[in-house]
Protein backbone atom coordinates (compact mmCIF):
# COMPACT_ATOMS: atom_id res chain seq x y z
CA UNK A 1 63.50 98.73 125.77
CA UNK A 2 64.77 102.07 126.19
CA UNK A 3 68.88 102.58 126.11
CA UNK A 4 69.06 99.22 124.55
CA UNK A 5 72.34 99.53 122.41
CA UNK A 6 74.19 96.49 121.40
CA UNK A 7 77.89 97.05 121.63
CA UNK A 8 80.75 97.30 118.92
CA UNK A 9 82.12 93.97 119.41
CA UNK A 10 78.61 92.20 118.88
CA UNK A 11 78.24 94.40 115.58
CA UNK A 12 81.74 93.65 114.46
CA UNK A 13 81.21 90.17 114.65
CA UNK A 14 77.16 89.82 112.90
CA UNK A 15 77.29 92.61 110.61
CA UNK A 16 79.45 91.72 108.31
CA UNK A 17 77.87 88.13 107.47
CA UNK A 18 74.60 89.96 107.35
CA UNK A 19 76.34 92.15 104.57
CA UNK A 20 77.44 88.98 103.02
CA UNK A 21 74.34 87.68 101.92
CA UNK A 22 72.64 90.90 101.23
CA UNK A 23 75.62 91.67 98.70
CA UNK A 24 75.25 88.29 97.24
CA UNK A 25 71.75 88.86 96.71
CA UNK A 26 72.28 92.02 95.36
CA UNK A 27 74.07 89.90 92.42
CA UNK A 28 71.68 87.59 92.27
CA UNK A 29 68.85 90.16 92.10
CA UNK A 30 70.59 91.66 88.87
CA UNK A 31 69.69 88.28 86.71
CA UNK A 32 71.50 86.69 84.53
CA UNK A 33 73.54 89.46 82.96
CA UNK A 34 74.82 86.65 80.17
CA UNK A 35 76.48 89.48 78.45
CA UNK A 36 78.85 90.49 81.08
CA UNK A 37 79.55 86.68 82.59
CA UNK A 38 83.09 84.64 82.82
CA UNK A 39 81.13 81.46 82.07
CA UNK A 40 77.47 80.75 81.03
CA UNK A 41 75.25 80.50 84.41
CA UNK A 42 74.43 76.68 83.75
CA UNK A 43 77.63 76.21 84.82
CA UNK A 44 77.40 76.90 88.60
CA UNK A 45 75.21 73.60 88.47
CA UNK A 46 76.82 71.16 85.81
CA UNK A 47 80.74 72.09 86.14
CA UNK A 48 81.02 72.39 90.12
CA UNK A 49 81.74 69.55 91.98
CA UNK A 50 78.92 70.99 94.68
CA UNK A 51 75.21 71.84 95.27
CA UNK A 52 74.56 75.26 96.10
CA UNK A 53 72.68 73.78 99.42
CA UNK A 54 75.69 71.79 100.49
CA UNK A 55 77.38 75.62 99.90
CA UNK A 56 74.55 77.39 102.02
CA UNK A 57 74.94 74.81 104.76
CA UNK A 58 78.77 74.70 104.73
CA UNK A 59 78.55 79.04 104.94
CA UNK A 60 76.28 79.21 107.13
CA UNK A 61 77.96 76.90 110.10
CA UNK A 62 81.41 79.03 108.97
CA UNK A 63 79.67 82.41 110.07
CA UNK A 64 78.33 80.78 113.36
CA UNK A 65 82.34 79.60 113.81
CA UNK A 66 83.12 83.46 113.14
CA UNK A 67 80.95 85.29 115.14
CA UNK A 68 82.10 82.97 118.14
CA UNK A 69 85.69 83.53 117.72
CA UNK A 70 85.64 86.98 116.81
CA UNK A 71 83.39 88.14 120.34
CA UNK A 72 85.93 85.48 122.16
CA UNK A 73 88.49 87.64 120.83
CA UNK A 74 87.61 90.55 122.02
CA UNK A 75 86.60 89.04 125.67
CA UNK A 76 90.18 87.60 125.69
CA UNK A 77 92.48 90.30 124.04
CA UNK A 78 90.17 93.34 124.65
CA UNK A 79 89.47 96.18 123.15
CA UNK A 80 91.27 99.53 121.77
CA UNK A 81 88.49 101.98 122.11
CA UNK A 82 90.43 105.34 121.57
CA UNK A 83 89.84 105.07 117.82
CA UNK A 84 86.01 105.08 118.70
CA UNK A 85 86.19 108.26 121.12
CA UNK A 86 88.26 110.65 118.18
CA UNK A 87 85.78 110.34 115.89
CA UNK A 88 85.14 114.04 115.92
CA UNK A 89 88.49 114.43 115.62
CA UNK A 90 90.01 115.99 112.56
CA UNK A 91 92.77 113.75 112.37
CA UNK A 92 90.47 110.37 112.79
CA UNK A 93 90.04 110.51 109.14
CA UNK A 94 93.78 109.94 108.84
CA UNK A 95 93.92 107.46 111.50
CA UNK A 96 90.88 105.53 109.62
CA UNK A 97 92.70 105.50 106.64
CA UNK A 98 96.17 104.70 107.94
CA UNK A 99 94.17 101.29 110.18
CA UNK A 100 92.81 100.37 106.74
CA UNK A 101 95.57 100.33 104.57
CA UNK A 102 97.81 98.63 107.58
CA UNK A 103 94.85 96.09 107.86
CA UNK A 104 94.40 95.16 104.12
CA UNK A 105 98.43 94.55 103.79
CA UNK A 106 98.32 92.29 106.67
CA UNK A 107 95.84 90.53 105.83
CA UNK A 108 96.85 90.45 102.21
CA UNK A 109 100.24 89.10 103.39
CA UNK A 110 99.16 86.58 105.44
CA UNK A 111 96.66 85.16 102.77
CA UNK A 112 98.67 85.20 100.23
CA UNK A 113 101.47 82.86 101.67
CA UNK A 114 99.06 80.74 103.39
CA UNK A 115 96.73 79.81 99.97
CA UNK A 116 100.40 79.52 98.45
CA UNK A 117 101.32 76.82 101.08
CA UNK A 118 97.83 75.48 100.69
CA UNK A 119 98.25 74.77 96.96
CA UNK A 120 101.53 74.01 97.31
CA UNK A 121 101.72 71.40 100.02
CA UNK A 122 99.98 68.15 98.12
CA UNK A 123 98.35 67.16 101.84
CA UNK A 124 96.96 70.48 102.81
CA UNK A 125 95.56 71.26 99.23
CA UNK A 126 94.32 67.32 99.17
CA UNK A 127 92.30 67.46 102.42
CA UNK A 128 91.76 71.59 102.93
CA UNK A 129 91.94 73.77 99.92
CA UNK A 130 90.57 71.46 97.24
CA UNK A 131 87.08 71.57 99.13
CA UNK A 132 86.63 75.27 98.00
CA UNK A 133 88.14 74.58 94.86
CA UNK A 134 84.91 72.33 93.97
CA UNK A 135 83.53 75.34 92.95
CA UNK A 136 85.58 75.87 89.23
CA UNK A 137 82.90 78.25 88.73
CA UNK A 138 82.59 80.60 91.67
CA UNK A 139 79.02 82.50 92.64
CA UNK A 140 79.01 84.96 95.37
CA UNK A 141 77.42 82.68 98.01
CA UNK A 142 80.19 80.39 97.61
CA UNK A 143 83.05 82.83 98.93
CA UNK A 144 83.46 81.30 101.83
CA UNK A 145 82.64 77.87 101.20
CA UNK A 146 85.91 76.47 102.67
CA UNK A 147 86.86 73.36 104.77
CA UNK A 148 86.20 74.15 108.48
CA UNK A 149 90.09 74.29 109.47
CA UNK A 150 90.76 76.50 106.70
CA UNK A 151 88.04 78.70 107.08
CA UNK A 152 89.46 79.07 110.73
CA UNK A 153 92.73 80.05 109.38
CA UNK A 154 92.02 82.01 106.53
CA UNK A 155 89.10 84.11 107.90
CA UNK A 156 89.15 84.25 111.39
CA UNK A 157 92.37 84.14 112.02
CA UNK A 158 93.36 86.65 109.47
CA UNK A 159 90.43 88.80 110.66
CA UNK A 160 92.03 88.41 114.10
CA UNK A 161 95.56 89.33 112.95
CA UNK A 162 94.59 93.00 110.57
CA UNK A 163 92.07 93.55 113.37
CA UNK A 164 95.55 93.31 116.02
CA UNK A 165 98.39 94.59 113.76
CA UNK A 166 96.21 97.57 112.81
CA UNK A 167 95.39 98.89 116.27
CA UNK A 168 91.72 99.61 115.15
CA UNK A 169 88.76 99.76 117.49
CA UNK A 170 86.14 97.26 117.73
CA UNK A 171 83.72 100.39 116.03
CA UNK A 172 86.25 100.40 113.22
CA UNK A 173 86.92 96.89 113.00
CA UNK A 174 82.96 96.54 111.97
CA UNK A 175 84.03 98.93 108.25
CA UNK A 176 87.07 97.12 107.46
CA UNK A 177 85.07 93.51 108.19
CA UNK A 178 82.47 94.54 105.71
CA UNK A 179 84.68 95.96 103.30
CA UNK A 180 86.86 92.93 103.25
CA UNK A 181 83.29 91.08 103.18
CA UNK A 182 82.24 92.74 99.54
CA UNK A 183 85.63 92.58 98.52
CA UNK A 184 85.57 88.68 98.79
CA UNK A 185 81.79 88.25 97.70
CA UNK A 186 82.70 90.61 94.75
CA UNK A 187 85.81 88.23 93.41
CA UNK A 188 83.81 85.45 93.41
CA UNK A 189 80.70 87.24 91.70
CA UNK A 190 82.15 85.78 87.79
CA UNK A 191 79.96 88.85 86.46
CA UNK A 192 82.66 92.03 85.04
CA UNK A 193 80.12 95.07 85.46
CA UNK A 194 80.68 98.40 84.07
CA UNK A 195 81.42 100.33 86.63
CA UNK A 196 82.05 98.07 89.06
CA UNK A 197 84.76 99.69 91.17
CA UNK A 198 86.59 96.95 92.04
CA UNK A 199 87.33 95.96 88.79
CA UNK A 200 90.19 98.84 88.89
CA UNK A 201 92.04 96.83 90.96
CA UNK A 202 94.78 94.62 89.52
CA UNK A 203 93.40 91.93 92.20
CA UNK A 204 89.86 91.78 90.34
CA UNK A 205 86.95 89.22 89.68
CA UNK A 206 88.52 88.04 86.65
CA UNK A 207 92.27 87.58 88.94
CA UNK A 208 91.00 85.55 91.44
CA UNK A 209 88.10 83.46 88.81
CA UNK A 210 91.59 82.52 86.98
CA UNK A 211 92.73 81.01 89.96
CA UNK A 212 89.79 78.46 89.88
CA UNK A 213 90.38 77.47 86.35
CA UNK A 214 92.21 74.34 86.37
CA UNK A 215 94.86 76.16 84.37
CA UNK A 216 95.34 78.93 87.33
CA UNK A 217 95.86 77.23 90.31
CA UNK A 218 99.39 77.51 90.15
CA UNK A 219 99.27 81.44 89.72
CA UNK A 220 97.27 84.29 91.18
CA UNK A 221 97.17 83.72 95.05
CA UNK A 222 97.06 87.42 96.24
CA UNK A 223 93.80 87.68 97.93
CA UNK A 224 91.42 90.20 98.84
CA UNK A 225 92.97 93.04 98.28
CA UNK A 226 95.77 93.65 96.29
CA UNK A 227 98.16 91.90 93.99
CA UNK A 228 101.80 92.99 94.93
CA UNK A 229 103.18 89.44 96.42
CA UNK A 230 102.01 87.56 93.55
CA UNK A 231 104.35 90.22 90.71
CA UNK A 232 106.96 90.04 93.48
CA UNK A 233 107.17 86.65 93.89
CA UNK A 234 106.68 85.59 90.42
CA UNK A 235 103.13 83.90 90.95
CA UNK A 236 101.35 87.00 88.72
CA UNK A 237 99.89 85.89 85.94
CA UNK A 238 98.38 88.26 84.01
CA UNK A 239 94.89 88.05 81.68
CA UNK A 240 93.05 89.44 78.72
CA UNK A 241 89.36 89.26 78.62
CA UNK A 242 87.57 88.48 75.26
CA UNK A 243 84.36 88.63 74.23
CA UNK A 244 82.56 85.34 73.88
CA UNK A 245 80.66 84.13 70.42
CA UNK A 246 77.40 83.69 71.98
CA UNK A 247 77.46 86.65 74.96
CA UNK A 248 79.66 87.22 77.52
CA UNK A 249 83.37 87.29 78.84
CA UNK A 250 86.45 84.49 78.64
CA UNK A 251 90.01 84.95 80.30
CA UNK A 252 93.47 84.09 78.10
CA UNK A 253 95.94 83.81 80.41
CA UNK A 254 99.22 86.57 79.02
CA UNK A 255 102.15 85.39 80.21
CA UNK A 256 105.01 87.49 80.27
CA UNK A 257 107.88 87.52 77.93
């Protein structure tokens, strides 16, 4: 099997649901950690509206649905494979950066007026949205548990849009997929670590848990990334956490004056 290499579109497209479960896991691997969870762990199995193997099922058949599109992308639209020969460049760590940043406002821009529309059109939220809303306590695993039309439009075809709007290369595209990958797995993780890096972000675990409270479906739509539509817009709402009597964290919504 010598010179076997499997190509940058291939690893663009399987990598980053491999990543998805191994990051879950990861969570899962820590324990319970009752002292730094949003709600008791019980709850995953007596408040959702769900079983975690109707969840596996529903994420696995997503990521089949993902890696299809995404390598039928690439056959149709081909590929920009000048960011993958300047590696050794000196400026490719300034083009890298630049495709990231254009990537995560796309796709933060196109997410966050699509799961407004979503929650704010009673027929789309009714027979879409509401099926990942089952989960009023989100786990990792359960990121991407979404209807299959919405999972098409949130995930692939915002994948497809940063992936096109950035100019990245397939070899580039492979980063930002699994970086977008823990970003998602990590807002839905209900566990506020110390030094957890993404809780410096204003768009945080305890932002987008909020959001699956019954109380915060109307606020909080900015998703993965950053936050900036929902203070623009008016659909920010922001939190305090406090310290629960018997361990862990709870979220009071602070609205603004």
């Amino acid at each position: 099997m010598a010179g076997f290499q499997i190509s940058d579109e291939v690893l663009s497209a399987v990598v980053p649901n491999i990543v998805y479960w191994l990051y879950s896991w990861m969570y899962m691997a820590l324990g319970t950690c009752h002292n730094y969870r949003l709600h008791p762990k019980e709850d995953q199995d007596t408040k959702n509206l769900v079983s975690k193997k109707a969840v596996i099922k529903n994420v696995l058949w997503q990521q089949l649905r993902q890696v299809i599109s995404i390598l039928l992308m690439y056959k149709m639209a081909g590929s920009n494979d000048d960011g993958a020969s300047s590696v050794a460049n000196t400026s490719s760590f300034v083009v890298a950066c630049r495709q990231f940043f254009v990537a995560m406002v796309a796709l933060d821009t196109y997410q966050y007026f699509l799961h407004r529309l979503m929650h704010q059109n009673k027929f789309l939220y009714r027979h879409l949205h509401s099926q990942h809303h089952r989960l009023l306590v989100p786990y990792t695993y359960g990121a991407i548990y979404n209807h299959p039309i919405e999972g098409f439009l949130f995930d692939i075809v915002g994948g497809v849009l940063s992936y096109v709007v950035s100019g990245m290369s397939p070899r580039m595209s492979i980063y930002f997929y699994c970086f977008a990958t823990m970003k998602n797995v990590d807002d839905h993780c209900g566990l506020l670590l110390p030094g957890n890096p993404w809780q410096l972000l204003s768009n945080s675990t305890a932002f987008h848990d909020f959001h699956h409270q019954h109380v915060g479906g109307k606020y909080n739509f900015s998703q993965p990334f950053f936050a900036f539509w929902d203070k623009l817009l008016g659909t920010y709402m922001p939190l305090s956490v406090e310290e629960r009597a018997h361990g862990g964290f709870q979220l009071q919504p602070r609205p603004a004056k």
